[in-house]
C-alpha atoms as a PDB file:
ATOM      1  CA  UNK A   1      -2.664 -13.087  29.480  1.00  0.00           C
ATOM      2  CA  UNK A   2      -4.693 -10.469  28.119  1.00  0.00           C
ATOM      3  CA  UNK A   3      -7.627  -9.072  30.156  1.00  0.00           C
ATOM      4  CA  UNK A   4     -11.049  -7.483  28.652  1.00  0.00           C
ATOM      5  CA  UNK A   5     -11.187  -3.807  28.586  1.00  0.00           C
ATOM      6  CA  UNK A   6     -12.498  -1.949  31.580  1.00  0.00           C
ATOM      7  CA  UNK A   7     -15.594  -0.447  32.259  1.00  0.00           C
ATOM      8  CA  UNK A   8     -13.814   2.948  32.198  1.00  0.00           C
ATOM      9  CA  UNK A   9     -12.632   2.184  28.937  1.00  0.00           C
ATOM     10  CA  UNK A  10     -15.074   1.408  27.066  1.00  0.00           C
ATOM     11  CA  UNK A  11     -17.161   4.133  28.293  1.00  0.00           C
ATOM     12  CA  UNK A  12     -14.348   6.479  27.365  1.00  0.00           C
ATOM     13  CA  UNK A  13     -14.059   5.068  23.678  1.00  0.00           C
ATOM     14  CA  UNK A  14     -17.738   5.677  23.795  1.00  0.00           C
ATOM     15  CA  UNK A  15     -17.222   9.683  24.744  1.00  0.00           C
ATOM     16  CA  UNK A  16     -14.746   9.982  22.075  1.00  0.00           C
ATOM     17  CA  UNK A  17     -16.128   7.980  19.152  1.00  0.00           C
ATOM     18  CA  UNK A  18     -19.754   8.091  19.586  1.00  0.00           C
ATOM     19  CA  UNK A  19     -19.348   3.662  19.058  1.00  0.00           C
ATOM     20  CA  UNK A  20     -20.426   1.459  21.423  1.00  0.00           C
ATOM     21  CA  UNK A  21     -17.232  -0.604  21.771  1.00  0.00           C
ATOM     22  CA  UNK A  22     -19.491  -3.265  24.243  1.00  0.00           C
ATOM     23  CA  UNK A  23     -19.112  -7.078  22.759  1.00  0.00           C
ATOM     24  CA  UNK A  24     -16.379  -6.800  20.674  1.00  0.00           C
ATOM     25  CA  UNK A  25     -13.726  -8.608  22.961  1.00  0.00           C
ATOM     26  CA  UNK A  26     -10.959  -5.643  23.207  1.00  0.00           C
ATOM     27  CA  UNK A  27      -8.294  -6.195  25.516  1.00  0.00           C
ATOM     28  CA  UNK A  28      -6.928  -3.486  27.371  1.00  0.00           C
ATOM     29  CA  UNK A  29      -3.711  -2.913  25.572  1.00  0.00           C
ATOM     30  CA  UNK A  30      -6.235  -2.457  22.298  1.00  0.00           C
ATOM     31  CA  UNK A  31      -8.469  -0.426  23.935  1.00  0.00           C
ATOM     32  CA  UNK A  32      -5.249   1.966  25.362  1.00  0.00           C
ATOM     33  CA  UNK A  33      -3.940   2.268  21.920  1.00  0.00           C
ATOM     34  CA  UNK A  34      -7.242   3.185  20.196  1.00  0.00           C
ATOM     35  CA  UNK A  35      -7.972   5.516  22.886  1.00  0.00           C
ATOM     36  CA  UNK A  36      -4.249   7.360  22.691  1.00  0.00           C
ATOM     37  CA  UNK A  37      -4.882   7.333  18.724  1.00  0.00           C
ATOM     38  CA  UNK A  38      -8.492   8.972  19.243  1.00  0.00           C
ATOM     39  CA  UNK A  39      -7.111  11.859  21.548  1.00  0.00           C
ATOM     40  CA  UNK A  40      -4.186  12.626  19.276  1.00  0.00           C
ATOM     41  CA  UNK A  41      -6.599  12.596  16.383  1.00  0.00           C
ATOM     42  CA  UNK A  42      -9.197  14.926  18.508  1.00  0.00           C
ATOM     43  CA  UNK A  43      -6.148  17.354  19.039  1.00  0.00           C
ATOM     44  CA  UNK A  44      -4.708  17.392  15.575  1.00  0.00           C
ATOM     45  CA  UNK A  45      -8.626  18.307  14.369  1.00  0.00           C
ATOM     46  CA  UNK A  46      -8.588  20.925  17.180  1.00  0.00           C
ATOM     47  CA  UNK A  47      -5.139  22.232  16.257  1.00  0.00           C
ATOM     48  CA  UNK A  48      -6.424  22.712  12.480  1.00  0.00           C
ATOM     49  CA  UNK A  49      -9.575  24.214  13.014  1.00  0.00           C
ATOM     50  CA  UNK A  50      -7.652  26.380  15.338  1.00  0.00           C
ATOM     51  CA  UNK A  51      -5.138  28.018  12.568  1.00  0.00           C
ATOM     52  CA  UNK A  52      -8.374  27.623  10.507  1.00  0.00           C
ATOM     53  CA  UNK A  53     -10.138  30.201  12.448  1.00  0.00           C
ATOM     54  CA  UNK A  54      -7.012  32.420  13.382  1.00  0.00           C
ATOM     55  CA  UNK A  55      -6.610  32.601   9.953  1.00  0.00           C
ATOM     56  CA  UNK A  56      -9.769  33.412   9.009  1.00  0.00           C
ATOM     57  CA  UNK A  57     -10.373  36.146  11.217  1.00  0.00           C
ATOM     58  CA  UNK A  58      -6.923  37.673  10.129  1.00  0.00           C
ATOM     59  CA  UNK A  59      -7.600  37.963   6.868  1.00  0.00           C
ATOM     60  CA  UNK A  60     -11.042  39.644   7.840  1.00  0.00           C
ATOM     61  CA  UNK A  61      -9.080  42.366  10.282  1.00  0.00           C
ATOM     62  CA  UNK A  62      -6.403  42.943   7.114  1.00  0.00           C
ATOM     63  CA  UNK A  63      -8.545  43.717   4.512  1.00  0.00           C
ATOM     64  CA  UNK A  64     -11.243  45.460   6.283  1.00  0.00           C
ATOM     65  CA  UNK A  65      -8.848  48.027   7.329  1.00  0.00           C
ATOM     66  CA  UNK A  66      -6.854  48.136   4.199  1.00  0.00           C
ATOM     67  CA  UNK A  67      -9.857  48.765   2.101  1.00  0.00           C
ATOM     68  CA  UNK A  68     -11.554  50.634   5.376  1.00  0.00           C
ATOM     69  CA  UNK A  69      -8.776  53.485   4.773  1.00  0.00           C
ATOM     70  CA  UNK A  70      -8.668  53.460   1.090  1.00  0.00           C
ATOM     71  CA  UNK A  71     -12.139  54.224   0.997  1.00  0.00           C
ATOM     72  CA  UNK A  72     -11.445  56.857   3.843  1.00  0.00           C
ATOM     73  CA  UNK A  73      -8.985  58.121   1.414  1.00  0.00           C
ATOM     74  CA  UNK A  74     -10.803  57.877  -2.003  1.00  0.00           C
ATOM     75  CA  UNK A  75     -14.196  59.348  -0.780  1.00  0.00           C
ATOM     76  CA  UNK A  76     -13.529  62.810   0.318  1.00  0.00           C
ATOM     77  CA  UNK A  77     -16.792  62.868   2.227  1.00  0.00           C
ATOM     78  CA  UNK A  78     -17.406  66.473   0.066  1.00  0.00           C
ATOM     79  CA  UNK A  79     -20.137  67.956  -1.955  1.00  0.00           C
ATOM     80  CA  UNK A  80     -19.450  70.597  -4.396  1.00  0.00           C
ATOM     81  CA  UNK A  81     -22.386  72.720  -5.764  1.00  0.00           C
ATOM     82  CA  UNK A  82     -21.659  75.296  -7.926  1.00  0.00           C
ATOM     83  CA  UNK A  83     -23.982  78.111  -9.015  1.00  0.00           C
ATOM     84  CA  UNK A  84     -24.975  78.516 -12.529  1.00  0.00           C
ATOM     85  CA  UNK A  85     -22.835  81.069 -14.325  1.00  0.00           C
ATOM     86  CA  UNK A  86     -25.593  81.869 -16.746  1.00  0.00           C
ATOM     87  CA  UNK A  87     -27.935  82.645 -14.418  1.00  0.00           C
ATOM     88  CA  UNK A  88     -25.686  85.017 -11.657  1.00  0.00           C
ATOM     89  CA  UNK A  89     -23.234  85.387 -14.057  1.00  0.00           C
ATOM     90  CA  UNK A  90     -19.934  86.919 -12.420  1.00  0.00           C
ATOM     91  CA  UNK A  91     -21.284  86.498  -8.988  1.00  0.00           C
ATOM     92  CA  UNK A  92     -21.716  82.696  -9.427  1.00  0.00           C
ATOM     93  CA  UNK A  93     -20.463  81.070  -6.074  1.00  0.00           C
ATOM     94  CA  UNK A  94     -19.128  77.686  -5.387  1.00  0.00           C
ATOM     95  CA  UNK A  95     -20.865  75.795  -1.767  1.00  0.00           C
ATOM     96  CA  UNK A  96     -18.432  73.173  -0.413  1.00  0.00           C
ATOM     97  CA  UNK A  97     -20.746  71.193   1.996  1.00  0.00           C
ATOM     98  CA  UNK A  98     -19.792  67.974   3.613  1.00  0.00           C
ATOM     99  CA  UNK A  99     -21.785  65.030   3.084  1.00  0.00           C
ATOM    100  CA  UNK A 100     -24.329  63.696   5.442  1.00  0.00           C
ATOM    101  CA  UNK A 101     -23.269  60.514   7.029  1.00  0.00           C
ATOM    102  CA  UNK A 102     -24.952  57.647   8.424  1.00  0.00           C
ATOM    103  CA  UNK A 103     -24.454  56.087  11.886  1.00  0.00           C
ATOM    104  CA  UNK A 104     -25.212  52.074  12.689  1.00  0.00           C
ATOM    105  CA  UNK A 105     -23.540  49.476  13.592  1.00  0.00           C
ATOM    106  CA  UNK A 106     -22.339  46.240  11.728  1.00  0.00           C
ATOM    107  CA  UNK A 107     -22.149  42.758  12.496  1.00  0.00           C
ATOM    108  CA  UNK A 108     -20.826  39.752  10.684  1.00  0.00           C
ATOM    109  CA  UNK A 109     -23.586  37.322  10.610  1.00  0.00           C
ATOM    110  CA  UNK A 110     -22.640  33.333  10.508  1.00  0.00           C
ATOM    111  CA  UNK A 111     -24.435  30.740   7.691  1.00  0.00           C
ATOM    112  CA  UNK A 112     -21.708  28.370   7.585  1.00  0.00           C
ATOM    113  CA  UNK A 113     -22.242  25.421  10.018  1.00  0.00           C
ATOM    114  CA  UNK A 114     -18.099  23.816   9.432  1.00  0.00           C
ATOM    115  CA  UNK A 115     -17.224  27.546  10.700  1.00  0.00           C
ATOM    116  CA  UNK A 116     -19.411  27.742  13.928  1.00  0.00           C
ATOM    117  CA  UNK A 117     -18.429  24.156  14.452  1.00  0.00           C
ATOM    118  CA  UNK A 118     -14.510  24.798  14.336  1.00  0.00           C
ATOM    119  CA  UNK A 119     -14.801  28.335  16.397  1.00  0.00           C
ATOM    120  CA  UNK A 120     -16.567  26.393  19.453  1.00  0.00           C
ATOM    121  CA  UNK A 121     -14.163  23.588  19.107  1.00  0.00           C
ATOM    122  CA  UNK A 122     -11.035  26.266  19.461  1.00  0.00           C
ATOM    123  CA  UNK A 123     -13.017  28.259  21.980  1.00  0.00           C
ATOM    124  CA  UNK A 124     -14.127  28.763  25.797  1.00  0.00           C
ATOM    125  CA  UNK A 125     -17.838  29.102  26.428  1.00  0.00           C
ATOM    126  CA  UNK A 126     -18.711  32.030  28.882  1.00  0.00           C
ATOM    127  CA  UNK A 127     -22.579  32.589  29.694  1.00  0.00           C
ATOM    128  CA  UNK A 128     -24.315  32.118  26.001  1.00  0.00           C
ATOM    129  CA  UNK A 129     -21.247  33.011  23.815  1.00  0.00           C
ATOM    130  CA  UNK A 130     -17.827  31.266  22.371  1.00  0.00           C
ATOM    131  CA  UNK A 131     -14.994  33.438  22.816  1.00  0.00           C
ATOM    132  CA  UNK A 132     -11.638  33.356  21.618  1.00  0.00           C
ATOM    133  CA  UNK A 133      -9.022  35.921  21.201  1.00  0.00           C
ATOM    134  CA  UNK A 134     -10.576  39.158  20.604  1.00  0.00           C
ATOM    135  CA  UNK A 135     -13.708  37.603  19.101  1.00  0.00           C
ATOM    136  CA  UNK A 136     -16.827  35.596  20.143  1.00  0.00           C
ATOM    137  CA  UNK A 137     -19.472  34.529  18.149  1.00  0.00           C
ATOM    138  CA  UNK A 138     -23.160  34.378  20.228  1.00  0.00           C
ATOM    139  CA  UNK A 139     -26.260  32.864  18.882  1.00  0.00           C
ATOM    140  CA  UNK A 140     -29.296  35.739  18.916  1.00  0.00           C
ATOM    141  CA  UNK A 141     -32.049  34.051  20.576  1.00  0.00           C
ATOM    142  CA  UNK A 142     -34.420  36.544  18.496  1.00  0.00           C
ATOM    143  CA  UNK A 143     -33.516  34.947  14.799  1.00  0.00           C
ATOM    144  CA  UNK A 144     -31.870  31.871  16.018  1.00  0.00           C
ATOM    145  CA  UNK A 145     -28.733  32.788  13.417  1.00  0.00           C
ATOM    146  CA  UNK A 146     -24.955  33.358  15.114  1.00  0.00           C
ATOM    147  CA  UNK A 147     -23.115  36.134  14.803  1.00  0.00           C
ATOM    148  CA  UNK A 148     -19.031  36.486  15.183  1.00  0.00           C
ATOM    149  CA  UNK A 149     -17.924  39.933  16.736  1.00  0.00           C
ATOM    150  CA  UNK A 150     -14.544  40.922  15.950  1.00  0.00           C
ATOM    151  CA  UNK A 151     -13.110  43.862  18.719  1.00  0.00           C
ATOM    152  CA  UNK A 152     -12.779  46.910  16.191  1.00  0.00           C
ATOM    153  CA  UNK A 153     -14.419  45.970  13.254  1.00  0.00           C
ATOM    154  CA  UNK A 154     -18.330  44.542  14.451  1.00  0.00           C
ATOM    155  CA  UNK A 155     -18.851  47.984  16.346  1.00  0.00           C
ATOM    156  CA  UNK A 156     -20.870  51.022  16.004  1.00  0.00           C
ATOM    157  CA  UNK A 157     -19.884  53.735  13.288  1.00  0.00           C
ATOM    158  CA  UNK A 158     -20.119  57.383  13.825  1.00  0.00           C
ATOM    159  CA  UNK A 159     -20.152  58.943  10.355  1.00  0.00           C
ATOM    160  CA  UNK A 160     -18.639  56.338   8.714  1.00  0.00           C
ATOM    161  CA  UNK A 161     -20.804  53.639   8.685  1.00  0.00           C
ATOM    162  CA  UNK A 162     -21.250  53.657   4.937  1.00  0.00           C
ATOM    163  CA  UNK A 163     -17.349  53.306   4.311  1.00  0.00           C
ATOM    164  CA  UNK A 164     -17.396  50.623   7.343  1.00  0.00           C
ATOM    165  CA  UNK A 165     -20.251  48.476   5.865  1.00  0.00           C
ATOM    166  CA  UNK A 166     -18.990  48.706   1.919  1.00  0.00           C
ATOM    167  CA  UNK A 167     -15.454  47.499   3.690  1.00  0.00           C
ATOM    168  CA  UNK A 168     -16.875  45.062   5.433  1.00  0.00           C
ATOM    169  CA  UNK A 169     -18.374  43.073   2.948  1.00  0.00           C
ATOM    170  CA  UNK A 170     -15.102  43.567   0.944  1.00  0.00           C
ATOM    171  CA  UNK A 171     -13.539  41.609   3.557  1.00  0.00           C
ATOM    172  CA  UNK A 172     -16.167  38.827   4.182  1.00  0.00           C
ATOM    173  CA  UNK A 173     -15.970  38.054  -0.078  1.00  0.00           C
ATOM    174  CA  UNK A 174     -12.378  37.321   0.330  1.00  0.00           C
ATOM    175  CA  UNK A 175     -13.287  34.193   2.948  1.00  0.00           C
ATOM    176  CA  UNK A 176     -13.987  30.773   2.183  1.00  0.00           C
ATOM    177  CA  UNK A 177     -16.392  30.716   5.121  1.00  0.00           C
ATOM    178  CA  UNK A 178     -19.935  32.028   4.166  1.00  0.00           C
ATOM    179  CA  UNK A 179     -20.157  34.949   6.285  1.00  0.00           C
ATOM    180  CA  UNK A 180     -21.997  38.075   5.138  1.00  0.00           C
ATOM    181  CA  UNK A 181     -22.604  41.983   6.347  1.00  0.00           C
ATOM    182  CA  UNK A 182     -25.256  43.056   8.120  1.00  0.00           C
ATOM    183  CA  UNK A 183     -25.514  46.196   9.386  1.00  0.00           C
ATOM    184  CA  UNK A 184     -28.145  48.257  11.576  1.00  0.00           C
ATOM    185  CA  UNK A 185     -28.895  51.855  11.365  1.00  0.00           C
ATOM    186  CA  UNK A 186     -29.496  54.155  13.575  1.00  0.00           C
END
């Protein structure tokens, strides 16, 4: 003889469904089995929005400091003024002056809601941010947006914010997520 589901689990089924599984005569063997089939489902979606994420931020670390030292590389960060030869003639000199550089900082701000969804899923909550691995994303209380931090790349620039920034958003294009740049200066 089959006996009715238990209080405990239909409330359960409730938790993980959001259905109110009340009046519709499950026995306890059904309600088991739909209950082990929701938590494997809950931890497959957890496991894929896991690699999701990892993969995701990856691919923002690689190319931001692939394209970070190219520009490094390709900008020599040098001015060359050169005097005119018709005016001082033989005594025309040539200046080598570096450039000025800009300092800030630059943060990878959030607009896609499947993203933010998947990172808290993956993630532990501490205080008023989601952390996992060497990121976190936090939700600025100021302009109500989130904003992921990645350890090494969302940091402040000394002299090479502009080359930091223009990498940056290099590396956000390449994503599926909408993410986009935005920097601060100081």
């Amino acid at each position: 003889m089959n006996k009715e589901a238990t209080k405990k689990q239909l409330w359960l089924l409730y938790c993980l469904t959001r259905q109110d599984w009340r009046g519709k005569n499950l026995t306890k063997t059904e309600a088991s089995k739909i209950i082990s089939e929701t938590i494997k489902q809950k931890q497959k979606e957890k496991e894929e929005a896991k690699k999701e994420i990892e993969e995701a931020i990856e691919s923002i670390k690689k190319n931001f400091y692939e394209k970070f030292e190219e520009l490094k590389r390709i900008k020599q960060n040098i001015v060359v003024i050169e005097e005119d030869k018709a005016i001082c003639g033989d005594k025309a000199k040539i200046y080598i002056e570096k450039n000025f550089f800009l300092c800030g900082a630059v943060n990878i701000c959030i607009k896609d809601k499947d993203f933010i969804k998947k990172y808290k899923k993956v993630s532990k909550k501490t205080n008023d941010k989601y952390e996992y691995g060497d990121s976190y994303i936090y939700k600025n209380t100021y302009d109500r947006r989130y904003y992921l931090v990645i350890k090494g790349i969302t940091q402040y620039y000394n002299r090479t914010f502009e080359l930091a920034e223009e990498a940056l958003e290099f590396a956000l294009a390449q994503q599926k997520f909408n993410l986009y740049c935005y920097s601060v200066l100081d």
